[in-house]
Protein backbone atom coordinates (compact mmCIF):
# COMPACT_ATOMS: atom_id res chain seq x y z
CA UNK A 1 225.13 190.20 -6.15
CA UNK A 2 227.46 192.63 -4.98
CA UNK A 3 229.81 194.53 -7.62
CA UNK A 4 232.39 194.12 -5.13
CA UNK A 5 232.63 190.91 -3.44
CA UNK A 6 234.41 191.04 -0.18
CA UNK A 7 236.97 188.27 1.06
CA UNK A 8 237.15 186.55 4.16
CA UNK A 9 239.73 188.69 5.80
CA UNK A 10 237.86 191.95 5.14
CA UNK A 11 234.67 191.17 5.26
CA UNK A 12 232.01 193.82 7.09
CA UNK A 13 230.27 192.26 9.72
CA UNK A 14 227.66 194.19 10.67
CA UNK A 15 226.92 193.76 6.90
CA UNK A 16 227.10 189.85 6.96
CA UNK A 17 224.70 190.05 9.66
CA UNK A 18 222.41 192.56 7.71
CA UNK A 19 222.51 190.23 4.35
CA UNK A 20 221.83 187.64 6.82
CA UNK A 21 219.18 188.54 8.29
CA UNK A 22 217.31 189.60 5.29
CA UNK A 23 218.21 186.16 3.42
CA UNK A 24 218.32 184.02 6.01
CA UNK A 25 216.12 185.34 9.06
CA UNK A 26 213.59 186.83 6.97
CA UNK A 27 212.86 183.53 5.23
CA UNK A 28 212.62 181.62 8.73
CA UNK A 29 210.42 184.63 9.93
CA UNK A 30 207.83 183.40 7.18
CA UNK A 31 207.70 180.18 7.46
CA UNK A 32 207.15 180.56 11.52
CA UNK A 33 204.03 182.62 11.14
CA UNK A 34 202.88 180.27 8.17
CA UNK A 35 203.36 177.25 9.61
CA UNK A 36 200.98 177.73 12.67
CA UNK A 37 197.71 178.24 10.10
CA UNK A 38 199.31 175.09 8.05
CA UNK A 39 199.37 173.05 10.70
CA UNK A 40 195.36 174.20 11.96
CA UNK A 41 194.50 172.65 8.33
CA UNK A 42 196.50 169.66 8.24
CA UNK A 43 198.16 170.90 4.62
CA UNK A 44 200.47 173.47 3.24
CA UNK A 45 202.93 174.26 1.14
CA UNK A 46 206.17 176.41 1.58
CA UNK A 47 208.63 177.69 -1.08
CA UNK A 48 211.53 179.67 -0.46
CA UNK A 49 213.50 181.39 -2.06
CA UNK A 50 217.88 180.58 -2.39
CA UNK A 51 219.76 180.71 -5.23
CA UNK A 52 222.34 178.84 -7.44
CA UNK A 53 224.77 181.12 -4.87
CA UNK A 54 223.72 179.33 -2.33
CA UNK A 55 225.29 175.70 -3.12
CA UNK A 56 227.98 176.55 -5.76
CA UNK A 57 230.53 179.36 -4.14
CA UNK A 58 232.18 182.24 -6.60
CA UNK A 59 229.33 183.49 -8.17
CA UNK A 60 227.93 185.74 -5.44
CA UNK A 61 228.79 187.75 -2.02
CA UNK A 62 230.21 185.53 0.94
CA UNK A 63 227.69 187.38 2.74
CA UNK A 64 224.31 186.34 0.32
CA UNK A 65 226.00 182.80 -0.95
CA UNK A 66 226.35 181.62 3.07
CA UNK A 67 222.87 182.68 3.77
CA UNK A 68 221.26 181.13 0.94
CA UNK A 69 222.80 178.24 1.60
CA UNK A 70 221.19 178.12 5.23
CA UNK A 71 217.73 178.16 3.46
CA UNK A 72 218.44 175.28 1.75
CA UNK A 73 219.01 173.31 4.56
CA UNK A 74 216.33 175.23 6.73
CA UNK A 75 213.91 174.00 3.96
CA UNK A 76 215.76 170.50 4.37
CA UNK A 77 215.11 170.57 8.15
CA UNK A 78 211.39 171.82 8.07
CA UNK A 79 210.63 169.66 5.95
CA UNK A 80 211.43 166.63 7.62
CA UNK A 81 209.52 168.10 10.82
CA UNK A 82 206.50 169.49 8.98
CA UNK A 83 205.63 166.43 6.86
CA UNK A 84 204.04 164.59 9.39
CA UNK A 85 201.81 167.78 9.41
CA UNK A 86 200.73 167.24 6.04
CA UNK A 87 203.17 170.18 5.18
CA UNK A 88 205.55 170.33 1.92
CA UNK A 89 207.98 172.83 1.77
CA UNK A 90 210.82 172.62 -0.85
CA UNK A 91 212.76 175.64 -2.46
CA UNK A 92 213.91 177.25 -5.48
CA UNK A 93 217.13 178.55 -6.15
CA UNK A 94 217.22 180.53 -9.91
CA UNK A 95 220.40 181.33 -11.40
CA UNK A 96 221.14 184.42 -13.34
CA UNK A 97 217.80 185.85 -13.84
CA UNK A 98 217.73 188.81 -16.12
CA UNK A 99 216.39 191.63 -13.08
CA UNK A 100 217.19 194.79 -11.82
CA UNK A 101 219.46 193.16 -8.92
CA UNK A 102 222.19 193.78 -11.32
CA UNK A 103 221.19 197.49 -12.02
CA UNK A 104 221.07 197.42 -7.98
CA UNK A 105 224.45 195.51 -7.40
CA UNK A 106 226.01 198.82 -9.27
CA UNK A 107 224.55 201.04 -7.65
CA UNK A 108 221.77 202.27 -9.91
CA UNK A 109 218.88 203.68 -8.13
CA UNK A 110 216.45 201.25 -7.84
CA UNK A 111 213.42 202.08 -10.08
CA UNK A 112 216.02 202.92 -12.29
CA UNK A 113 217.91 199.71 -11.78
CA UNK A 114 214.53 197.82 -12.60
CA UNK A 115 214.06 199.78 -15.88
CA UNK A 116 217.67 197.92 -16.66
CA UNK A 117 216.78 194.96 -17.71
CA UNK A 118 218.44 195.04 -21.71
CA UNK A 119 220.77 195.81 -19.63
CA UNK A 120 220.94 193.00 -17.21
CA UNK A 121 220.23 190.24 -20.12
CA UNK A 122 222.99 192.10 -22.30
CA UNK A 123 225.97 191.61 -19.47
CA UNK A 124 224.29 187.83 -19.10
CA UNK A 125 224.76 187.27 -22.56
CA UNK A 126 228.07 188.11 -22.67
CA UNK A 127 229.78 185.97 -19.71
CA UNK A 128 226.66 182.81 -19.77
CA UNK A 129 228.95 181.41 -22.90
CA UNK A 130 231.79 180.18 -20.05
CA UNK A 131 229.28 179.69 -17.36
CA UNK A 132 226.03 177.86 -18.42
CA UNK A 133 225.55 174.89 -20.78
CA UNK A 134 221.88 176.35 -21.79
CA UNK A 135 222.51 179.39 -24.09
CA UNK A 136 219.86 181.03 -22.72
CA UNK A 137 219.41 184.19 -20.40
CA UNK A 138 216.76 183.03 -17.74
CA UNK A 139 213.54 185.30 -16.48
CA UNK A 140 211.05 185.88 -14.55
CA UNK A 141 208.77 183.62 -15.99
CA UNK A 142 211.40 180.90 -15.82
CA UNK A 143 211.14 180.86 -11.85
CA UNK A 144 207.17 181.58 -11.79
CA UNK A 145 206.81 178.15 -13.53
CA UNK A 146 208.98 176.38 -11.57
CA UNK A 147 207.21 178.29 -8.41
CA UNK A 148 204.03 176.87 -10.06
CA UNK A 149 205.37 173.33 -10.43
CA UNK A 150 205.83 172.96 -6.99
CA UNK A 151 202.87 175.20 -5.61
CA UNK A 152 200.76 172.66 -7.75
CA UNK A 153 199.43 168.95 -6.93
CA UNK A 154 201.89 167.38 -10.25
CA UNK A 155 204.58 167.93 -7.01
CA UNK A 156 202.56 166.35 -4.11
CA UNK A 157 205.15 163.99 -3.03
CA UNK A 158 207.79 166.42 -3.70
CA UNK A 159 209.82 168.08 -0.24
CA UNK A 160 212.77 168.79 1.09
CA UNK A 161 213.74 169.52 -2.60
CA UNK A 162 216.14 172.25 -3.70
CA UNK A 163 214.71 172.82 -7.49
CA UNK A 164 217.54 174.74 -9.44
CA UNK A 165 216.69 177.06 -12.09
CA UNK A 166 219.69 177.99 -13.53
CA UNK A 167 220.35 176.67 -17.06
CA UNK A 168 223.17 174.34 -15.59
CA UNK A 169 225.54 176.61 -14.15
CA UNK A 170 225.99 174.32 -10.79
CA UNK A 171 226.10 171.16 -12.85
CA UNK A 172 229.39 172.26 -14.81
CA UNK A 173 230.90 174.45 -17.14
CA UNK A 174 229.87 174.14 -21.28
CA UNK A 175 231.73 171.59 -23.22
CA UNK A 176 232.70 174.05 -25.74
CA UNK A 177 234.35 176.04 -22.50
CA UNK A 178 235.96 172.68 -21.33
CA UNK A 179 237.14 171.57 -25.04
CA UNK A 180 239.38 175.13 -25.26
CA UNK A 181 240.07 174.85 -21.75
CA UNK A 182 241.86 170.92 -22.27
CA UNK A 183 243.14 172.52 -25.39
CA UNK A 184 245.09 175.07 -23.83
CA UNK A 185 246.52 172.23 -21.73
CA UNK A 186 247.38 170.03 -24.12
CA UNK A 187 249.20 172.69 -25.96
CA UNK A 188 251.17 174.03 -22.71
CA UNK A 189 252.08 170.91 -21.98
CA UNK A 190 253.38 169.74 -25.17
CA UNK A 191 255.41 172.52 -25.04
CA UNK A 192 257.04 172.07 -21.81
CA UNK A 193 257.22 168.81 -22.01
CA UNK A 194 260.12 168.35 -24.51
């Protein structure tokens, strides 16, 4: 997630197409020289990587948010041609995930920016409160079992899926956040309506 996020109008292209191809190309890459070996055994299963960026817009880069989206619906596509293969392939798209892509994001060197995580879970404490109904900071572990649901046979009839992992951020804001929020209304427009 970029410190800085560019807007449409000044947006780097060569950069778009870097993030892109990293994101987006490098996911597609995978699955291509998978998929042949899948297909020789008549099973497989795929997960790829997106994130909560990728089908709620704000939160992340233009650049990263537009290419995770198109591995959502790449996993949406292969899916529906790999089945027949005895394929699954589904993704998994975390949220804020206390890492060192935040260390990263600002710059910080990056075994230094992975030696920041108090740091990471400290700034995602602060803002989660107006973001995410769950009051808790997600990690690594929180993905791994999710990775593990669907690597697993308990998801056998399970593709095409986008599994979120993000404590509810793209299902809506906290009710606490909406109460002051309808408050503030309801006080601004008492007062202009007289």
């Amino acid at each position: 997630m970029p410190a800085q996020c560019p807007s449409v109008e000044n947006i780097d292209l060569e950069r778009f197409d870097a993030a892109f191809a990293i994101h987006f190309r490098g996911v597609l890459a995978g699955m291509k020289y998978a998929v042949p070996v899948m297909i020789k055994q008549r099973s497989g299963n795929i997960i790829n990587t997106s994130s909560v960026n990728g089908s709620r817009a704000g939160l992340g880069g233009i650049d990263y948010s537009v290419a995770k989206a198109a591995v959502e619906h790449l996993t949406r596509c292969a899916a529906v041609e790999l089945g027949e293969k005895g394929i699954r392939v589904n993704t998994i798209s975390p949220g804020p995930i206390a890492t060192g892509i935040f260390g990263k994001a600002h710059g910080l060197e990056h075994n230094a920016a992975d030696q920041s995580i108090e740091a990471a879970d400290a700034g995602l404490t602060a803002v989660l409160p107006r973001w995410q109904p769950l009051p808790y900071v997600g990690v690594t572990d929180d993905v791994a079992q999710a990775a593990l649901f669907l690597a697993s046979d308990a998801s056998r009839l399970i593709s095409g899926h986008n599994l979120i992992v993000d404590g509810g951020i793209s299902i809506g804001w906290p009710v606490a956040v909406v109460r002051e929020d309808l408050a503030a209304f309801r006080k601004a427009f008492r007062e202009h309506g007289k």
